[in-house]
N, C-alpha and C. Protein backbone atom coordinates (compact mmCIF):
# COMPACT_ATOMS: atom_id res chain seq x y z
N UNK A 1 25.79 172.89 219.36
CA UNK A 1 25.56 172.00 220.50
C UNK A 1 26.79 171.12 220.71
N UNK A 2 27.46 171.24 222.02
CA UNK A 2 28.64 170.51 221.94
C UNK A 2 28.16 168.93 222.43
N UNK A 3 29.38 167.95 221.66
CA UNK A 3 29.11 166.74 221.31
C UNK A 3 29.43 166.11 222.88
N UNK A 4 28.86 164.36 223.13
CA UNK A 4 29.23 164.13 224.24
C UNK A 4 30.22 163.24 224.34
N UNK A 5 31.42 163.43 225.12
CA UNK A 5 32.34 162.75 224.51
C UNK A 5 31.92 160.93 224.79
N UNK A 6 32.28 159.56 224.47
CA UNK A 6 31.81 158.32 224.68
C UNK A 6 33.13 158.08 225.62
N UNK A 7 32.17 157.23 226.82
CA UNK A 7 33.26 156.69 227.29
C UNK A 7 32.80 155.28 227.51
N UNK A 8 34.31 154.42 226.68
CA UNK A 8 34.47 153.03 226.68
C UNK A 8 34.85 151.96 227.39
N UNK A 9 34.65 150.86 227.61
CA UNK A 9 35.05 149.96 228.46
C UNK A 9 35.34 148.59 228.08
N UNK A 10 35.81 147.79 228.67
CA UNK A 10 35.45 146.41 228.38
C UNK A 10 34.38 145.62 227.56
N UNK A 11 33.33 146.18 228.35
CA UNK A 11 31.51 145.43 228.01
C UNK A 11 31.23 146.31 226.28
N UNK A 12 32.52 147.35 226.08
CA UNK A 12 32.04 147.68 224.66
C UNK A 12 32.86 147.23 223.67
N UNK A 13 33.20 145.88 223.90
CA UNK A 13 34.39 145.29 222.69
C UNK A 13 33.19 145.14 221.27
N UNK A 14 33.47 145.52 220.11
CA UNK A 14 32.82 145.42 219.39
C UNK A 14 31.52 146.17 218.65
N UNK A 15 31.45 147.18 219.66
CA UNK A 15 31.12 148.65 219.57
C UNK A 15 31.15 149.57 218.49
N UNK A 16 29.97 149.59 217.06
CA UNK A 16 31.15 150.66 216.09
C UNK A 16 31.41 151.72 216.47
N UNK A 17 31.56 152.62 215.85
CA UNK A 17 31.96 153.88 216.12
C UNK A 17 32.67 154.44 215.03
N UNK A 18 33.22 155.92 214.60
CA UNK A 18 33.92 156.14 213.71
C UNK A 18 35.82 156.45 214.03
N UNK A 19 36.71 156.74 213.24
CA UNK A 19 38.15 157.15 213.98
C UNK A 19 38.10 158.67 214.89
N UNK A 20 37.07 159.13 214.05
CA UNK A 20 37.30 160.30 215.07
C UNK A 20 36.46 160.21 216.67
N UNK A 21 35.29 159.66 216.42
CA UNK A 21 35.29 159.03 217.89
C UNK A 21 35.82 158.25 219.19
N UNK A 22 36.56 157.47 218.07
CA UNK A 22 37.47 156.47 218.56
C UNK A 22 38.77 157.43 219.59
N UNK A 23 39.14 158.47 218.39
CA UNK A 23 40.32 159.15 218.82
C UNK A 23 39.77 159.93 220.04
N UNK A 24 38.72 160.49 219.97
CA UNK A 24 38.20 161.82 221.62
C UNK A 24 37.87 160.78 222.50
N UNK A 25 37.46 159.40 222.52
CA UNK A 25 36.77 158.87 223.54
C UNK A 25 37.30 158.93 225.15
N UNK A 26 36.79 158.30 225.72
CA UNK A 26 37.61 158.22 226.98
C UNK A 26 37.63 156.77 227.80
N UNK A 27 38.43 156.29 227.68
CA UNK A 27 39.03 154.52 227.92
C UNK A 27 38.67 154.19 229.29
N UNK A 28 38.36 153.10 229.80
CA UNK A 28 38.21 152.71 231.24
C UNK A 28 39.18 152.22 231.34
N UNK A 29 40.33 152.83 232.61
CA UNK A 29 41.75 151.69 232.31
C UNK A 29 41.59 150.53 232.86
N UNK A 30 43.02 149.91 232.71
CA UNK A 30 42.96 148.88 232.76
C UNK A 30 43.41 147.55 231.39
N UNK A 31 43.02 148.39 230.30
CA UNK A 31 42.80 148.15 229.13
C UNK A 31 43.39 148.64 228.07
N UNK A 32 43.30 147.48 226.62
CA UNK A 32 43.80 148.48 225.33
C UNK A 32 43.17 148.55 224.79
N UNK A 33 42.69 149.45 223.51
CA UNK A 33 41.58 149.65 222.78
C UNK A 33 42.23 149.72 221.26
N UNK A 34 41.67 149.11 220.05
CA UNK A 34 42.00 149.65 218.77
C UNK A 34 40.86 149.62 218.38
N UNK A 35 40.90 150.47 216.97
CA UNK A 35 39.68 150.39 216.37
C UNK A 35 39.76 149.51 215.19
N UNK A 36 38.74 148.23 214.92
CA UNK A 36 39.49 147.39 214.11
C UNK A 36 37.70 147.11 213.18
N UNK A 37 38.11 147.68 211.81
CA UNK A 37 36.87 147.46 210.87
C UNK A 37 36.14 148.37 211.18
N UNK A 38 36.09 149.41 211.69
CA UNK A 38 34.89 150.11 212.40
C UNK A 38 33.98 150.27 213.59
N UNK A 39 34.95 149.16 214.61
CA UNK A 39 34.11 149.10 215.92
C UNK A 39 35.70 148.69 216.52
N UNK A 40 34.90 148.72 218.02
CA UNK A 40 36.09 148.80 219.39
C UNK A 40 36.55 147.35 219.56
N UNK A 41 37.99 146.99 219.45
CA UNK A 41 38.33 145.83 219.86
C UNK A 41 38.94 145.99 221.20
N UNK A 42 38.42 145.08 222.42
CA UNK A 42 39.34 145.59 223.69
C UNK A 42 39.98 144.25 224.06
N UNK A 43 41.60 144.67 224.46
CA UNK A 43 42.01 143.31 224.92
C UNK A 43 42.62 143.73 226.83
N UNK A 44 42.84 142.93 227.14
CA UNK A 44 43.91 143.04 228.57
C UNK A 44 44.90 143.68 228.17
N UNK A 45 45.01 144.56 229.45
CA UNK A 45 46.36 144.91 229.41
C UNK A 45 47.43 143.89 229.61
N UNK A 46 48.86 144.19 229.23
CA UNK A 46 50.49 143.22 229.68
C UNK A 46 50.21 143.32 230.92
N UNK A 47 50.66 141.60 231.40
CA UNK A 47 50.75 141.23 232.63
C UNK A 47 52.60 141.86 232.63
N UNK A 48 53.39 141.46 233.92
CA UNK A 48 54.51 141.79 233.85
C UNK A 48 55.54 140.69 233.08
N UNK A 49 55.25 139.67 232.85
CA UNK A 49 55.80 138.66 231.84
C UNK A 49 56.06 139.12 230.71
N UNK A 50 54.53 139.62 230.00
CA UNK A 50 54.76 140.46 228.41
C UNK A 50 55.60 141.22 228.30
N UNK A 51 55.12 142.36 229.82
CA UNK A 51 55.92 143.93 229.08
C UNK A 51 57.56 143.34 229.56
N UNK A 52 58.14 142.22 230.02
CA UNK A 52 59.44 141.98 230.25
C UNK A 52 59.77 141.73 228.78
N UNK A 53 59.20 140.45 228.31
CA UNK A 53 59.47 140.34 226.74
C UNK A 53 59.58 141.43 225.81
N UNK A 54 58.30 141.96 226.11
CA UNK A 54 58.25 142.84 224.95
C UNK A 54 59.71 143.89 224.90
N UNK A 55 59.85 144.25 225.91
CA UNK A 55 61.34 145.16 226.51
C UNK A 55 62.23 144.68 225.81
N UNK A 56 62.53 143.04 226.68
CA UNK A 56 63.77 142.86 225.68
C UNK A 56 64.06 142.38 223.72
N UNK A 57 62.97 142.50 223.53
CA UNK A 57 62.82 142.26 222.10
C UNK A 57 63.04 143.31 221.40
N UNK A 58 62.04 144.37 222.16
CA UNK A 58 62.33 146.06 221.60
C UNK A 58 63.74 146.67 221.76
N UNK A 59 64.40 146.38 222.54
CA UNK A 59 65.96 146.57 223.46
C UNK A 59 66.79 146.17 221.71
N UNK A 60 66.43 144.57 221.82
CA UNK A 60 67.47 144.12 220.78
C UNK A 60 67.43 144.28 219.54
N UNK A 61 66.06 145.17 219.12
CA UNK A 61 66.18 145.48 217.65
C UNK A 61 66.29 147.03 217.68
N UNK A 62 66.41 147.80 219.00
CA UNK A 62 66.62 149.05 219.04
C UNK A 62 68.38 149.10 219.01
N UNK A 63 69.31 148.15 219.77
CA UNK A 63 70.55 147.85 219.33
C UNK A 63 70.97 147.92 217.75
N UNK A 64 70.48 147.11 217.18
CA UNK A 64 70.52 146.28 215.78
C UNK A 64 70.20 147.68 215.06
N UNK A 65 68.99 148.74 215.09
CA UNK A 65 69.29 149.60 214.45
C UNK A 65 70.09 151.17 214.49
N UNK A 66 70.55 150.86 215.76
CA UNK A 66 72.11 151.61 216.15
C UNK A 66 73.31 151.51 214.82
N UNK A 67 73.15 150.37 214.83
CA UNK A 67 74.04 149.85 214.47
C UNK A 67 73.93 149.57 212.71
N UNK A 68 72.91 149.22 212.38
CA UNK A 68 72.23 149.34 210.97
C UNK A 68 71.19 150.55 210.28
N UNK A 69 71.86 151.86 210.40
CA UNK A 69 70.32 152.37 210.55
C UNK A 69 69.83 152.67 209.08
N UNK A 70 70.86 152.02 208.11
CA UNK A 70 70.61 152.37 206.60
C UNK A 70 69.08 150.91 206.46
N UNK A 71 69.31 149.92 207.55
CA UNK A 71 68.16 148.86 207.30
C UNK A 71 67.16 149.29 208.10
N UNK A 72 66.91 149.28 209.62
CA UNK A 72 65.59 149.97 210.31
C UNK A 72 66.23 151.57 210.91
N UNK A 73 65.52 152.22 210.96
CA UNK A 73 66.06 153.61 212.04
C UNK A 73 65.22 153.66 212.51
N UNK A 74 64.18 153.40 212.59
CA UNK A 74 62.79 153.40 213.98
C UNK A 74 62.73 152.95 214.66
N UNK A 75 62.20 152.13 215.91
CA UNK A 75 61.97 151.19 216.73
C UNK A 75 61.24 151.59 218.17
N UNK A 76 59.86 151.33 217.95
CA UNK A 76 58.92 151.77 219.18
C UNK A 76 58.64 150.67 219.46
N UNK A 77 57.27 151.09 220.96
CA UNK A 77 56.16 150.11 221.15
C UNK A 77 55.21 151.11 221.36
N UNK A 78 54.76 150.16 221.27
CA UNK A 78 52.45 150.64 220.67
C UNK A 78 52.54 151.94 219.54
N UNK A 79 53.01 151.72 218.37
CA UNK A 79 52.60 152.70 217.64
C UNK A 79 51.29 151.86 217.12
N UNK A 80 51.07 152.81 216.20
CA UNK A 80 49.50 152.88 215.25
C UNK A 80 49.44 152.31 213.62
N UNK A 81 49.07 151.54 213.21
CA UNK A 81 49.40 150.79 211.90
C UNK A 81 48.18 151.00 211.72
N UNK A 82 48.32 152.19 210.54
CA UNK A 82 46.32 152.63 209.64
C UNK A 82 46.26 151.37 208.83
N UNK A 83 45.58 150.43 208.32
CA UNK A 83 45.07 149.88 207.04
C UNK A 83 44.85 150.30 206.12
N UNK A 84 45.34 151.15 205.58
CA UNK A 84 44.14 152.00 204.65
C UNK A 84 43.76 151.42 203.71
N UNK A 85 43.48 149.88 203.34
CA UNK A 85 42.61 149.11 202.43
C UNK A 85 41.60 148.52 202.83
N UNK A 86 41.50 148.82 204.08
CA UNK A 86 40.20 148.43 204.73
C UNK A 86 38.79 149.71 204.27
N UNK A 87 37.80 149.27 203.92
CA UNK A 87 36.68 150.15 204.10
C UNK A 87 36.31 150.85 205.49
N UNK A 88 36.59 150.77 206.66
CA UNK A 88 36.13 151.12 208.01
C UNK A 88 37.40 151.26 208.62
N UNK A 89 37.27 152.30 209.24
CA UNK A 89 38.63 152.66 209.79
C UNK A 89 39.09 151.44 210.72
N UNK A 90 40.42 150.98 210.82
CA UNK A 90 40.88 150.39 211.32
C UNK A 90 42.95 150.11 211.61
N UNK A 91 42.82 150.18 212.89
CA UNK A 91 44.16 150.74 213.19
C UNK A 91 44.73 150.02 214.26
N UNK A 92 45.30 148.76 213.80
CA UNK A 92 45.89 148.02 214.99
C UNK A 92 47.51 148.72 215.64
N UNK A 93 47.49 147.86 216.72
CA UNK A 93 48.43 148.80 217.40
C UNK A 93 49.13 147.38 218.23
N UNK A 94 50.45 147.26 217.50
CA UNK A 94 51.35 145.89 217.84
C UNK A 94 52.27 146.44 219.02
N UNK A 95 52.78 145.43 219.49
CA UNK A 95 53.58 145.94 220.53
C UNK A 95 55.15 146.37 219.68
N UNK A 96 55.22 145.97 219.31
CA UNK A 96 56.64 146.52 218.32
C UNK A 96 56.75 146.98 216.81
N UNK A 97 57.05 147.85 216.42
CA UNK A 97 57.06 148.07 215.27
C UNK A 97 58.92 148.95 214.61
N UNK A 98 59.03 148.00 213.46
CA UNK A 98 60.78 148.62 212.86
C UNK A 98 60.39 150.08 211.64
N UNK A 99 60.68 150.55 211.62
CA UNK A 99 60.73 151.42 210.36
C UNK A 99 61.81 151.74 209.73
N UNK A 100 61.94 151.27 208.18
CA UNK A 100 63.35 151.82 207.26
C UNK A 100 63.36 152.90 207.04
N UNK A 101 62.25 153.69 206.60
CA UNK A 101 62.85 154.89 206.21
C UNK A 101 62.20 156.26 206.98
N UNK A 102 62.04 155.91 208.43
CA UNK A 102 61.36 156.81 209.26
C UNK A 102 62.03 158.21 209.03
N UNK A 103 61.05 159.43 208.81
CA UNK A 103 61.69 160.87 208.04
C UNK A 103 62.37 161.35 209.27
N UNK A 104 63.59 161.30 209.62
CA UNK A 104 64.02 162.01 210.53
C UNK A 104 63.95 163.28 211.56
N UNK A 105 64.22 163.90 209.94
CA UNK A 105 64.50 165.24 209.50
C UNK A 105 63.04 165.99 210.17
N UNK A 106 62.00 165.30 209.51
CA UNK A 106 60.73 166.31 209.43
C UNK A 106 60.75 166.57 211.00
N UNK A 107 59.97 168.03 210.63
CA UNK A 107 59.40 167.91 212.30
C UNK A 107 58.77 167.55 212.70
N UNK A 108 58.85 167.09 214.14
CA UNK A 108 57.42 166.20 215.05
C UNK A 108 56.04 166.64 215.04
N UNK A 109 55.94 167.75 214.57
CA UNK A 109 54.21 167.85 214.51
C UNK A 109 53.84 167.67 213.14
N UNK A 110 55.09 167.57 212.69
CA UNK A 110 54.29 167.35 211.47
C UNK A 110 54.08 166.29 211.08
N UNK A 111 54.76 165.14 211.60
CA UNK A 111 54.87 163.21 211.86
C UNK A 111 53.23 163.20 211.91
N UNK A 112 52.91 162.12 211.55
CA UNK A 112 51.39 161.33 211.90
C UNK A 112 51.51 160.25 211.93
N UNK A 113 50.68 158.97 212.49
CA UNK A 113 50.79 157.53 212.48
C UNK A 113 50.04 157.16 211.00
N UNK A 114 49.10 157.97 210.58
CA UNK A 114 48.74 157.19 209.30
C UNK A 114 49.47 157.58 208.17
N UNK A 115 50.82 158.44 208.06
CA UNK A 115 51.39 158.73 206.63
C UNK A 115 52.77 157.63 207.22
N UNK A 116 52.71 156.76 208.12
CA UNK A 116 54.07 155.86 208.63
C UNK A 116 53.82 154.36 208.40
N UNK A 117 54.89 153.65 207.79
CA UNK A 117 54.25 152.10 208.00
C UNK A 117 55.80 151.67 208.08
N UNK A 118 55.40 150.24 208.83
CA UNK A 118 57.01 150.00 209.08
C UNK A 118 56.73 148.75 209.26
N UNK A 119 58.39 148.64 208.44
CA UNK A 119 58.90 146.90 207.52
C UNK A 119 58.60 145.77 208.57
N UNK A 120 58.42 146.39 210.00
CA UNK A 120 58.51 144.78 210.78
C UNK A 120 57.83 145.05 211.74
N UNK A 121 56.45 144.47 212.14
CA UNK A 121 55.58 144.23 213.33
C UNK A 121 56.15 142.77 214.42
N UNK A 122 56.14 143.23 215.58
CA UNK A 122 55.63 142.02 216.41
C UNK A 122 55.13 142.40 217.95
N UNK A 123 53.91 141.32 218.20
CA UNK A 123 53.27 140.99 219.10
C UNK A 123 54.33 139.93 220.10
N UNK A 124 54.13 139.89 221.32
CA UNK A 124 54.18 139.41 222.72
C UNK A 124 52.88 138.96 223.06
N UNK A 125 53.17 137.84 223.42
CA UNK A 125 51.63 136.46 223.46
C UNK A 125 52.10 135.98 224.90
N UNK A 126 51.24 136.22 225.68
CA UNK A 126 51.16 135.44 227.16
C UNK A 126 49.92 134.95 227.56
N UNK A 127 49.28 135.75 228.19
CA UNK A 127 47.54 135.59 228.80
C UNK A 127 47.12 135.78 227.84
N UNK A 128 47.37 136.91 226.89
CA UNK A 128 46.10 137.72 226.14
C UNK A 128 45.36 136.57 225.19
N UNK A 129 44.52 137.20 224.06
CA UNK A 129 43.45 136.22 223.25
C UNK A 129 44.74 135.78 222.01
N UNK A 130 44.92 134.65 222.24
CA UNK A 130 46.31 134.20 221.14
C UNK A 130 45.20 134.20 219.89
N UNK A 131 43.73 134.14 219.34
CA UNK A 131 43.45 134.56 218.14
C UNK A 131 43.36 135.93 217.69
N UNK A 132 43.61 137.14 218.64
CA UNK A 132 44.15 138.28 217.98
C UNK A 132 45.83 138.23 217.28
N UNK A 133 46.58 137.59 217.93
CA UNK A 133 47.67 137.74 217.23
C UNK A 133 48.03 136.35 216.02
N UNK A 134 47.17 135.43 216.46
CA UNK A 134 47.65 134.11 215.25
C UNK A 134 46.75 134.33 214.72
N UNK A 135 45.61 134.86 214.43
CA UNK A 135 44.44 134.79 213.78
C UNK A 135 44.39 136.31 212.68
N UNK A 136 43.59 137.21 213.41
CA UNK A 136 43.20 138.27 213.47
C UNK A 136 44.40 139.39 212.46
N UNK A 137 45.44 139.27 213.55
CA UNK A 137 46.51 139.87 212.97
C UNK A 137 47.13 139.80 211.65
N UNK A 138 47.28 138.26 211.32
CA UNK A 138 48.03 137.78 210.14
C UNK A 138 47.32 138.26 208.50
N UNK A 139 45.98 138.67 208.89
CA UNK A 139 45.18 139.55 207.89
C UNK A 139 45.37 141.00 208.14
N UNK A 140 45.36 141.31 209.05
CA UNK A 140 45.12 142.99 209.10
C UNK A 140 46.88 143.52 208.55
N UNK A 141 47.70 142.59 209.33
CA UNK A 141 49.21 142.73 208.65
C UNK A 141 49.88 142.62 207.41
N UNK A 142 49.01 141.92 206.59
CA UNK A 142 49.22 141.43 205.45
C UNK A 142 48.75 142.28 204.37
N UNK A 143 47.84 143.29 205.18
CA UNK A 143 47.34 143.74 203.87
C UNK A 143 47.63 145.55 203.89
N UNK A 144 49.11 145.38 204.41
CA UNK A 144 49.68 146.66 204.57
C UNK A 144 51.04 146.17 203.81
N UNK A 145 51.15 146.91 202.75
CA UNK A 145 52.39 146.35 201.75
C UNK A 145 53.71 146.38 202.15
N UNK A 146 53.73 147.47 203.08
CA UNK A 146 55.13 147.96 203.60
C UNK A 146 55.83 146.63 204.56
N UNK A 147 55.05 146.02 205.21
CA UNK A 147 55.47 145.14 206.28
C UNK A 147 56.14 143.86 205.41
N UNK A 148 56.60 143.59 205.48
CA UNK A 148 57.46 142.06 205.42
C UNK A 148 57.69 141.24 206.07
N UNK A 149 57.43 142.08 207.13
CA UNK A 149 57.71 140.25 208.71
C UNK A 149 56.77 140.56 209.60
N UNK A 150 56.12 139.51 210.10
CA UNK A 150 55.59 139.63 211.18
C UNK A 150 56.14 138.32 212.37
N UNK A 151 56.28 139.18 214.09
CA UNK A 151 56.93 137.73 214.37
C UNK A 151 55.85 138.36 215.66
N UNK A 152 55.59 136.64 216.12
CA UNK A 152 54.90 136.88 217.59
C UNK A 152 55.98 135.85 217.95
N UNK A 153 56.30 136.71 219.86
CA UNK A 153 56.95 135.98 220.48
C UNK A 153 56.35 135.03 221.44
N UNK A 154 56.19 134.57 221.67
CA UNK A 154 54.92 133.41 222.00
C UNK A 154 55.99 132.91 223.86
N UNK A 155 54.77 133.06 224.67
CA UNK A 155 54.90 132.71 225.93
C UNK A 155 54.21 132.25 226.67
N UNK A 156 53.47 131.67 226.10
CA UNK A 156 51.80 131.14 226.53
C UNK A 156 52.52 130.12 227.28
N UNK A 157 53.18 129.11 227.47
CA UNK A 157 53.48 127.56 228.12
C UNK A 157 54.16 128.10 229.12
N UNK A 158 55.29 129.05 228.76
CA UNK A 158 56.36 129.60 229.38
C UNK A 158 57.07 130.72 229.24
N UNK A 159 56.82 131.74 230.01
CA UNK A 159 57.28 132.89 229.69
C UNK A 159 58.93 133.27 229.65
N UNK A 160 59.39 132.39 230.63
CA UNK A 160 60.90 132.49 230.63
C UNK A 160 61.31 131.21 229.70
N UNK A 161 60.85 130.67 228.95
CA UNK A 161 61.53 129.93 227.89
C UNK A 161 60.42 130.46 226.28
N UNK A 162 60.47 131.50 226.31
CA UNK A 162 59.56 131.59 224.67
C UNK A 162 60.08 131.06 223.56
N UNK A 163 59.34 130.87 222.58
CA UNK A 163 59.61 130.84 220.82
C UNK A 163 59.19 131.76 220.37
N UNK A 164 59.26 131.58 219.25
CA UNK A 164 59.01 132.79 218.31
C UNK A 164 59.07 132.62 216.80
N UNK A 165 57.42 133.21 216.69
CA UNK A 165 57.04 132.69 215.25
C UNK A 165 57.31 133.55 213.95
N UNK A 166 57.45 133.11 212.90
CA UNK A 166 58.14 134.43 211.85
C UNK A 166 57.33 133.89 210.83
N UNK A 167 56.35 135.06 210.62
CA UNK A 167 56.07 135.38 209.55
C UNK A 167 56.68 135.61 208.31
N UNK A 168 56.83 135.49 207.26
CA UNK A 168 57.44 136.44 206.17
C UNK A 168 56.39 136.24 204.78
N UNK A 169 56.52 137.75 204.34
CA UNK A 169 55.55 138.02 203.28
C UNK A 169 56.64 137.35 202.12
N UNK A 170 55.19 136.38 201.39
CA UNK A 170 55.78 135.66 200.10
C UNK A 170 55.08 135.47 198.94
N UNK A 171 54.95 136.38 198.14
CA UNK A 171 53.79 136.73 197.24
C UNK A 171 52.48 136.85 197.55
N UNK A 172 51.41 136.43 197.89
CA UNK A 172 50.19 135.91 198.41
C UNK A 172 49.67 135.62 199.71
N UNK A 173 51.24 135.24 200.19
CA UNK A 173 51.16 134.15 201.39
C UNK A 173 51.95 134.89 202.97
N UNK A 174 52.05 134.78 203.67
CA UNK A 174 52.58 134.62 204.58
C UNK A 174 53.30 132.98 204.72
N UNK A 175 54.90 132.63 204.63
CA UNK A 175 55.34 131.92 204.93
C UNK A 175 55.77 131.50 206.42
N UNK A 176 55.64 130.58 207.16
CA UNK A 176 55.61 130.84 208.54
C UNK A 176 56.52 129.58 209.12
N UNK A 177 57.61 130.05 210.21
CA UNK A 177 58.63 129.55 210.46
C UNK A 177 58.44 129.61 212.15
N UNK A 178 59.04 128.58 212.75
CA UNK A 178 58.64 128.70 214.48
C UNK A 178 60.06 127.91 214.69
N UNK A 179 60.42 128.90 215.70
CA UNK A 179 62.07 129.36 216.64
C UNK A 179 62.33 129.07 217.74
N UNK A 180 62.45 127.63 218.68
CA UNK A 180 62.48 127.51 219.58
C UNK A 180 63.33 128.13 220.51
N UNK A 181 62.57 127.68 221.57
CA UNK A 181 63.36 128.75 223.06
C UNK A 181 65.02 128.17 222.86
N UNK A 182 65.67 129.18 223.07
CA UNK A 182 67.56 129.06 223.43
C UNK A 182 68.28 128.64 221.78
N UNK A 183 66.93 129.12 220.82
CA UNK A 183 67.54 128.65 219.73
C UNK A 183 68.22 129.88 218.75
N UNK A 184 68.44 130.17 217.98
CA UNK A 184 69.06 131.18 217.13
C UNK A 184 68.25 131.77 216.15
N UNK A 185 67.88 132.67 216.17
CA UNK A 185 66.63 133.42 215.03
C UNK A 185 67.70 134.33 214.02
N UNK A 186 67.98 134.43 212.54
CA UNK A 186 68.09 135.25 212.07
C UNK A 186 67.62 135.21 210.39
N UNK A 187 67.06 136.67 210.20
CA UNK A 187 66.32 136.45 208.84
C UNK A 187 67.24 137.74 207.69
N UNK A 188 66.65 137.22 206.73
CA UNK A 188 67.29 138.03 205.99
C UNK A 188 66.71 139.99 205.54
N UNK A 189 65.81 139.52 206.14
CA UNK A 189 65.04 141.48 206.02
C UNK A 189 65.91 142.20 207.33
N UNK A 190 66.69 141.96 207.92
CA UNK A 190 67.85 142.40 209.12
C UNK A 190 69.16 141.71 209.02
N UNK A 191 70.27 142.05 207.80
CA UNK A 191 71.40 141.58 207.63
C UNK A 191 72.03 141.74 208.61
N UNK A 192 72.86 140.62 209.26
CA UNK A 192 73.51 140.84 209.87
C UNK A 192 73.08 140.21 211.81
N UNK A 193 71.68 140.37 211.55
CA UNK A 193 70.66 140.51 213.20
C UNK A 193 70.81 138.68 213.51
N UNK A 194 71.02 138.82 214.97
CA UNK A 194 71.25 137.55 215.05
C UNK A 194 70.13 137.74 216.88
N UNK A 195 69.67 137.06 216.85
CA UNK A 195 68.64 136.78 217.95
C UNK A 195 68.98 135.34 218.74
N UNK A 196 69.96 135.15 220.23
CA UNK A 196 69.45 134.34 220.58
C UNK A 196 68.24 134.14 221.36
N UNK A 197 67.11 133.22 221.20
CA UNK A 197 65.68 133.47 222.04
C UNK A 197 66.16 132.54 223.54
N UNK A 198 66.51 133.78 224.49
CA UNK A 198 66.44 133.72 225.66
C UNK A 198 66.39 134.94 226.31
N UNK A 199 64.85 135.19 227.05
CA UNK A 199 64.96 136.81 227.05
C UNK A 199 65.84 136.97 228.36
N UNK A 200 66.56 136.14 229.05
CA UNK A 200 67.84 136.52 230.26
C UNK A 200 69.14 136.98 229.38
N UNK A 201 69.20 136.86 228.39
CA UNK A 201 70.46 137.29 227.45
C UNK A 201 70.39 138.32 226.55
């Protein structure tokens, strides 16, 4: 008896379900969907403010690993970050993600998002629910060993003047550092990376 596929929406934020449901469903656009603990988290889609940020953030660490690729050689947006210490499937999906030692070589079908984890997540904060990314996130990120930084670029007041918050994993903790607009960001998990925060530059 063939199965029926689910189709999701808004009104089903919170919805369980399993990954393989999650993965056949069919999305109402408009929207993003992860599966987070075992049920549907839905947020807004990027207004055009975000996906500008998010661009040039992704732009300047896709430079940086041109140029460094013995430190990141990956650099997307919206990949898939499995948990796999969670009991219930759960698979957030940041707007940026770095990877050090992304397999080049292998071939593309043989790539998957859950055998990948990569050294540096960050979120773009405008409209959306700022307790998915200051809240929500800072656990689901933390408890993936591979990551070491997490930064949200924060545009909630002002999109053309952001900051930007930096996480960094510190035994236990997340240590947390905030980067004002037109100011100079650089950390030491990217030798060399120098960020001024003005996304016109």
């Amino acid at each position: 008896m063939a199965t029926v596929q689910l189709k999701l929406g808004p009104t089903d934020h919170g919805h369980p379900l399993t990954l393989e449901e999650f993965d056949e469903a069919d999305f109402e656009p408009g929207f993003q969907y992860e599966i987070i603990d075992g049920s549907v988290y839905v947020s807004t889609s990027p207004n055009f403010p975000e996906n500008f940020l998010e661009n040039w953030l992704q732009m300047k660490l896709f430079i940086y690993s041109v140029h460094h690729p013995m430190v990141i050689n990956y650099v997307t947006t919206k990949p898939r970050v499995f948990v796999h210490s969670r009991k219930k499937a759960t698979v957030p999906e940041p707007d940026i993600a770095a990877y050090s030692d992304f397999p080049k070589n292998t071939p593309l079908r043989e790539l998957q998002w859950q055998t990948l984890s990569p050294i540096l997540v960050a979120e773009v904060l405008v409209d959306g629910k700022p307790e998915k990314d200051l809240e929500r996130n800072l656990e689901l990120y933390f408890d993936v060993p591979s990551i070491a930084e997490y930064w949200v670029l924060d545009g909630r007041d002002n999109p053309d003047e952001p900051t930007l918050i930096q996480h960094r994993r510190y035994g236990r903790r997340w240590v947390v550092r905030s980067f004002a607009y037109d100011s100079t960001f650089t950390t030491k998990l990217l030798p060399e990376f120098s960020l001024l925060i003005d996304p016109r530059k």
